[in-house]
N, C-alpha and C. Protein backbone atom coordinates (compact mmCIF):
# COMPACT_ATOMS: atom_id res chain seq x y z
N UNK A 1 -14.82 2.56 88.93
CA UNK A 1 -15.52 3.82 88.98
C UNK A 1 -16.93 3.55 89.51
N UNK A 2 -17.72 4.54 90.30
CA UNK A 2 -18.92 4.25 91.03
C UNK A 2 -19.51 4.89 89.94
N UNK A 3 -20.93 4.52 89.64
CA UNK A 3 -21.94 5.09 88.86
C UNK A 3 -22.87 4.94 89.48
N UNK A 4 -23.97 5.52 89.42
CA UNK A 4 -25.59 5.08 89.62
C UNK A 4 -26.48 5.15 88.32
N UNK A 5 -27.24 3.85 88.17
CA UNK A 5 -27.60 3.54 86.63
C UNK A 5 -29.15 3.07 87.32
N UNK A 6 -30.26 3.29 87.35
CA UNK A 6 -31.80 3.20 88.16
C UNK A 6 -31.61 2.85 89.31
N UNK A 7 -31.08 4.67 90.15
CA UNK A 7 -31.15 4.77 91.18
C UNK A 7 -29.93 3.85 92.04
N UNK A 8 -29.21 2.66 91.50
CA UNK A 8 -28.63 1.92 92.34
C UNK A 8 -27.30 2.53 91.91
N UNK A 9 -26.05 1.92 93.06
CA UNK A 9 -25.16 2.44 92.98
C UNK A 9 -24.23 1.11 91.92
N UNK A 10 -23.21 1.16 91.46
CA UNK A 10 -22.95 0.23 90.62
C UNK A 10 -20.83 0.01 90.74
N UNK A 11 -19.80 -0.10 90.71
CA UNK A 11 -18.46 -0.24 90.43
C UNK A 11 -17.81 -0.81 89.57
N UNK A 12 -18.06 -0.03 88.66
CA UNK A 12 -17.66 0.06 87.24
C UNK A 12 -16.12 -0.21 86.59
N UNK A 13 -16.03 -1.23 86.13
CA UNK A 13 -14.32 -1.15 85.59
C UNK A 13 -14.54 -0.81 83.76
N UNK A 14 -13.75 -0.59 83.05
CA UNK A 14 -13.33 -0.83 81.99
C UNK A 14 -13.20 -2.03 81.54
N UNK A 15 -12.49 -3.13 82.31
CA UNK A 15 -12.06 -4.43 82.05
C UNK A 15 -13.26 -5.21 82.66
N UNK A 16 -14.29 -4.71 83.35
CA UNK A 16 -15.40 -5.57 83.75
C UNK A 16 -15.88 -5.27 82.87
N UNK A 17 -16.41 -4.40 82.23
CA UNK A 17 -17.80 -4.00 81.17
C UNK A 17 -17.04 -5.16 80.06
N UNK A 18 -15.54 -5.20 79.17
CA UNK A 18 -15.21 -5.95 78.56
C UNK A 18 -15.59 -7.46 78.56
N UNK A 19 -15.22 -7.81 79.71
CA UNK A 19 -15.30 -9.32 80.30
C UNK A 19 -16.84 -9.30 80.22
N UNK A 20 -17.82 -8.92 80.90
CA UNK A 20 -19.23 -8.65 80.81
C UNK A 20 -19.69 -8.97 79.45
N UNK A 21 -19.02 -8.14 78.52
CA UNK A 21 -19.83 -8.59 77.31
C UNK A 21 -19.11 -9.54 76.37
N UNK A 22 -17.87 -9.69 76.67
CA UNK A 22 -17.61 -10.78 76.01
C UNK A 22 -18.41 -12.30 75.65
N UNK A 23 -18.49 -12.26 74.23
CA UNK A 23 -19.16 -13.45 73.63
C UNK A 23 -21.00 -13.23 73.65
N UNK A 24 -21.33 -11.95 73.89
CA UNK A 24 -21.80 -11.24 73.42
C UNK A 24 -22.46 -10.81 72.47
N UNK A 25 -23.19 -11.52 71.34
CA UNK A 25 -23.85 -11.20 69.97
C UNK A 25 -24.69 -9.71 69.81
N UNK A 26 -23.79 -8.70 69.14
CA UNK A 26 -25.20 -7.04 69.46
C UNK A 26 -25.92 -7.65 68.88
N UNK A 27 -26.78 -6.98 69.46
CA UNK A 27 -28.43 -6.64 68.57
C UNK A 27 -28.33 -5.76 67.82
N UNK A 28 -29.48 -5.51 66.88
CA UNK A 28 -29.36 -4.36 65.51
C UNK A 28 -29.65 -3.00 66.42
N UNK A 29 -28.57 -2.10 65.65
CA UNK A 29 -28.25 -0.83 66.58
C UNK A 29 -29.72 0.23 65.91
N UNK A 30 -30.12 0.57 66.73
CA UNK A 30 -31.50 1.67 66.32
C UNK A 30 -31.57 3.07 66.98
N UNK A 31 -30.51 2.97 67.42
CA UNK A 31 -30.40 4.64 68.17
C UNK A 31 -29.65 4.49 68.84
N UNK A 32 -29.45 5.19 70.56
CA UNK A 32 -27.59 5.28 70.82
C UNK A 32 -26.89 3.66 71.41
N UNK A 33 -25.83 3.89 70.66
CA UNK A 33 -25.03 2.59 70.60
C UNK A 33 -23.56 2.85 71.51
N UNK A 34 -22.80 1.89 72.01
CA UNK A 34 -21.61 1.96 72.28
C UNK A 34 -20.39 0.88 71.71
N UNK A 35 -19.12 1.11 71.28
CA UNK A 35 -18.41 0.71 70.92
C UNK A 35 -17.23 -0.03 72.07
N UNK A 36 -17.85 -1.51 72.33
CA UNK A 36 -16.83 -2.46 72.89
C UNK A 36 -15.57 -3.11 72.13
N UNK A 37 -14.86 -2.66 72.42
CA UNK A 37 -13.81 -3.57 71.66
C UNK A 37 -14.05 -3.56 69.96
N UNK A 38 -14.44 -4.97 69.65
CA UNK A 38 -14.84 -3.76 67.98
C UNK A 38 -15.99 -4.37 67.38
N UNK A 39 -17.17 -4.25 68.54
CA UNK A 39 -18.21 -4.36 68.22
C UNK A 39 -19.32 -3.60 68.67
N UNK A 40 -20.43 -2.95 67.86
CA UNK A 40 -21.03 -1.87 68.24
C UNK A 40 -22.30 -2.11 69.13
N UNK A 41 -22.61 -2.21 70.39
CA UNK A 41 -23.81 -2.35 71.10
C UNK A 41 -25.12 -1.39 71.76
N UNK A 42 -25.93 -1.66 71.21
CA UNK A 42 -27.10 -0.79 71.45
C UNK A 42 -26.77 -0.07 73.23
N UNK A 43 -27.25 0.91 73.87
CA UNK A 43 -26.66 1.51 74.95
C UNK A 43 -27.65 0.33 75.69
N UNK A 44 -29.07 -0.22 75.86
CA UNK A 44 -29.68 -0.60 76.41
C UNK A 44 -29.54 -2.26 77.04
N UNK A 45 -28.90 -2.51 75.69
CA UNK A 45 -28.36 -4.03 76.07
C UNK A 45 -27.10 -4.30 76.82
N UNK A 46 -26.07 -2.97 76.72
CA UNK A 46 -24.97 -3.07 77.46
C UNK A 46 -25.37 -2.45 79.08
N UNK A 47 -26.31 -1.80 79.16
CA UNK A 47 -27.06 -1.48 80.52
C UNK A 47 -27.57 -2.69 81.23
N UNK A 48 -28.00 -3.44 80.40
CA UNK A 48 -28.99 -4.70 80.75
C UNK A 48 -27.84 -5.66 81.54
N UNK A 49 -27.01 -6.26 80.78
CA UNK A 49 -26.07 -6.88 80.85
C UNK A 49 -24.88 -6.45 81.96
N UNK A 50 -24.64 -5.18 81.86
CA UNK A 50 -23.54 -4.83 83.07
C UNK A 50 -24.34 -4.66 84.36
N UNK A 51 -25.90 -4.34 84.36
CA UNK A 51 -26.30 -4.06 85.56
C UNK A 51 -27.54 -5.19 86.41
N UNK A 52 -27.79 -6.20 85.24
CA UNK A 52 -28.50 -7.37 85.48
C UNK A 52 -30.16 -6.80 85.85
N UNK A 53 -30.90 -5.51 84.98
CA UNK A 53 -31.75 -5.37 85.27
C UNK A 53 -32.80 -5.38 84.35
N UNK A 54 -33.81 -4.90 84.36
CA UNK A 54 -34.77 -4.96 83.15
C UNK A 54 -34.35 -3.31 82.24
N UNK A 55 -34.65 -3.68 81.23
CA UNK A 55 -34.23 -2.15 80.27
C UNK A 55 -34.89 -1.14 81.04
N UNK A 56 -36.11 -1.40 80.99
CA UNK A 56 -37.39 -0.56 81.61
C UNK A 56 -36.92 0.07 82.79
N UNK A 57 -35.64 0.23 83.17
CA UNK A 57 -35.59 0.51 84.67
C UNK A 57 -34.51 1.82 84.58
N UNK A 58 -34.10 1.58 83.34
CA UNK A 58 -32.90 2.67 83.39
C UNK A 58 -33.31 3.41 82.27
N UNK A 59 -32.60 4.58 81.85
CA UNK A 59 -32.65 5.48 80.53
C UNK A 59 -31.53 4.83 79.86
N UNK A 60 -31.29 4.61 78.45
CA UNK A 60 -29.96 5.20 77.63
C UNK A 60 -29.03 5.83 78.16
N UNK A 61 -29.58 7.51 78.48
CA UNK A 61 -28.36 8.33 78.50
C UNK A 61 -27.68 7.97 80.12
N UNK A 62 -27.90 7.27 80.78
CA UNK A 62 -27.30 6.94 82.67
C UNK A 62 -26.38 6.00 82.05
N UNK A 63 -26.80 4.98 81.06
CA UNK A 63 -25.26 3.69 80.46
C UNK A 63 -24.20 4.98 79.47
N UNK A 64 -25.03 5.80 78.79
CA UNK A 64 -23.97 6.65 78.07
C UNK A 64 -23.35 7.41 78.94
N UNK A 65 -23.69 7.79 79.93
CA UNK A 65 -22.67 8.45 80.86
C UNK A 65 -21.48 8.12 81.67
N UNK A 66 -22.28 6.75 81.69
CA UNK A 66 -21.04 5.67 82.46
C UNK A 66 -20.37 5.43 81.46
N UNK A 67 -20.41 4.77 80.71
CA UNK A 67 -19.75 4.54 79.04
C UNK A 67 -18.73 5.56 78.67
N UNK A 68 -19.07 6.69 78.79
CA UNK A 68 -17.97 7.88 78.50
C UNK A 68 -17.44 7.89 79.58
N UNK A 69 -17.86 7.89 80.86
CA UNK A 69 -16.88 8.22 81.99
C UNK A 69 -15.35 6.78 82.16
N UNK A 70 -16.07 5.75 81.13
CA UNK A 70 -15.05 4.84 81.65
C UNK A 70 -14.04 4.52 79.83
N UNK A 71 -14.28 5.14 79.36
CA UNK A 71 -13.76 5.66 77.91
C UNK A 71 -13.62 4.78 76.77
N UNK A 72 -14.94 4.53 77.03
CA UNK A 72 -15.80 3.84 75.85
C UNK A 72 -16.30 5.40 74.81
N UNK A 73 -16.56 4.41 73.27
CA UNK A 73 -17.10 5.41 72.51
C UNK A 73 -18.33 5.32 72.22
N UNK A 74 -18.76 6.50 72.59
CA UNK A 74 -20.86 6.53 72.13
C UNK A 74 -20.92 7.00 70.76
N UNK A 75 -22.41 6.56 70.73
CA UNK A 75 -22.33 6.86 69.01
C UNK A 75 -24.01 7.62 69.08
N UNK A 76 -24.58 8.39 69.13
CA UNK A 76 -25.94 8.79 68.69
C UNK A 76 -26.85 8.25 67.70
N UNK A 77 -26.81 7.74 66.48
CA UNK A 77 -27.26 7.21 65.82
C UNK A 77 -26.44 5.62 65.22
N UNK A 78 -27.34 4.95 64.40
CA UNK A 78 -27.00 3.91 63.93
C UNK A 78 -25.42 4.12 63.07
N UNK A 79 -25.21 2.95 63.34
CA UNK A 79 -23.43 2.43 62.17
C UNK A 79 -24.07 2.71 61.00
N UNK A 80 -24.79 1.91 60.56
CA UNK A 80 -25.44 2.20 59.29
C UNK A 80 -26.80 2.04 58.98
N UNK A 81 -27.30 3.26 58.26
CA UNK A 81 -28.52 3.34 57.67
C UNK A 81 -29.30 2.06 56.70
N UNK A 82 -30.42 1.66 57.23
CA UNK A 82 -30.56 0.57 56.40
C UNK A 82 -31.31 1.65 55.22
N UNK A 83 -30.80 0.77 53.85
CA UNK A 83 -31.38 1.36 52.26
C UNK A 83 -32.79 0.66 52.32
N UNK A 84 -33.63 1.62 51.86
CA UNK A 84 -34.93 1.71 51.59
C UNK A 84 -35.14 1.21 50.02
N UNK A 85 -35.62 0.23 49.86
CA UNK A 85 -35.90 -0.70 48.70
C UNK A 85 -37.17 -0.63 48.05
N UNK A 86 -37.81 -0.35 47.44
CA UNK A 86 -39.37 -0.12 46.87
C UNK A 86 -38.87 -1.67 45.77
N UNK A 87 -39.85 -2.34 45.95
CA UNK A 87 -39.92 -3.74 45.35
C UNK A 87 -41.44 -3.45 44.51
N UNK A 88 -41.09 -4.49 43.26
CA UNK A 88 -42.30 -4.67 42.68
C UNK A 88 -42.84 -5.72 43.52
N UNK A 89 -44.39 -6.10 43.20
CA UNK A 89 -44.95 -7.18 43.72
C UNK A 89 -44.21 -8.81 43.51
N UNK A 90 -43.90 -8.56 41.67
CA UNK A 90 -43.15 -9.46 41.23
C UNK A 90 -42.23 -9.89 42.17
N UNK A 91 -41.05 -8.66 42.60
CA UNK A 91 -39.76 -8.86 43.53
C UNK A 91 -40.06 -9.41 44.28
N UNK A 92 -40.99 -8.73 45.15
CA UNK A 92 -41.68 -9.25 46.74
C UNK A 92 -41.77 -10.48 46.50
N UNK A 93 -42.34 -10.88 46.12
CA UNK A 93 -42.85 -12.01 46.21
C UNK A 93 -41.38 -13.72 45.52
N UNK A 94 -40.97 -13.15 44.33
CA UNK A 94 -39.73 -13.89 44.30
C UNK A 94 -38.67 -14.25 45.99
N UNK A 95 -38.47 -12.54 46.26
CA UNK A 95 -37.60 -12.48 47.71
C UNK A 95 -38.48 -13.53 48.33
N UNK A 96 -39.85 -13.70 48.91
CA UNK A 96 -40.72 -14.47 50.06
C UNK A 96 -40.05 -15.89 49.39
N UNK A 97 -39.83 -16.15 48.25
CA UNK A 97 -39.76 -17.45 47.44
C UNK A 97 -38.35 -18.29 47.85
N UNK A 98 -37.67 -17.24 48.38
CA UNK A 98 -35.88 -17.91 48.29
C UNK A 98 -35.10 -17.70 46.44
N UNK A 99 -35.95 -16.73 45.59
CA UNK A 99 -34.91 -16.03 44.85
C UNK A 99 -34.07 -15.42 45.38
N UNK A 100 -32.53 -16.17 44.55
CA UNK A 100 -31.15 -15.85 45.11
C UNK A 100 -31.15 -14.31 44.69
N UNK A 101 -31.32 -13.86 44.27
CA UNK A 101 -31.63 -11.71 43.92
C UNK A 101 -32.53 -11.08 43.30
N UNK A 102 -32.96 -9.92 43.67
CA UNK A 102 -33.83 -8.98 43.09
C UNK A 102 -33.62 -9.07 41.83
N UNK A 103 -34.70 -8.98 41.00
CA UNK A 103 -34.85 -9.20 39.58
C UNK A 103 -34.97 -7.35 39.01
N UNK A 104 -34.20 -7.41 38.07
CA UNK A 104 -34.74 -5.90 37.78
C UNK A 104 -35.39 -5.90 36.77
N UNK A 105 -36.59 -4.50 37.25
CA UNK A 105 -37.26 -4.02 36.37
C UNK A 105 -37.28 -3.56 34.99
C-alpha cells in the first residue's frame, strides 16, 4: 500500500511493518499506540522505525492512518494507567533504599 508519512511517499506492507519491528522492545505507551502482533507500540516509534526518520518530521495521526489502512489496531490512549501512589517520606525513602515493599502506614 502507498502512503505518504512527512511529505514522502512510502510502500507499505502488513508483513513489512511486522518484519520491521520484529525484536523490537516498545517503549512506555503515553498516548496513541499501535498493536503489532501482541505487542503495543507508541504510534511514533513505529513511524520512526518503518520510515527511518526523525519523530520530529511526521505527526502521530499520518502512522495512525497508515496503521489502520493496513489493519493494524490503534489505540488512543495508554494500555494502562499508571496508579498514583502518595508515599510517606519514610516510604520514599525506604523505596530509594532497595526496600523489597512499601511499608504501610
Amino acid at each position: 500500500m502507498r502512503c505518504v508519512i512527512a511529505r514522502y511517499p512510502f510502500d507499505l506492507t502488513k508483513d513489512g511493518v511486522m518484519d520491521s519491528m520484529k525484536g523490537i522492545t516498545p517503549e512506555p505507551v503515553t498516548g496513541e499506540s499501535v498493536t503489532i502482533g501482541r505487542r503495543r507500540y507508541p504510534v511514533k516509534q513505529v513511524g520512526e522505525i518503518i520510515t527511518r526518520q526523525d519523530r520530529r518530521d511526521f505527526t502521530g495521526g499520518e502512522v495512525v492512518r497508515a496503521m489502520v489502512r493496513l489493519g493494524f489496531t490503534c489505540h488512543e490512549h495508554p494500555a494502562t494507567p499508571v496508579p498514583v501512589q502518595d508515599l510517606t517520606p519514610m516510604q520514599s525513602a525506604s523505596a530509594l533504599l532497595g526496600a523489597p515493599g512499601v511499608w504501610e502506614a
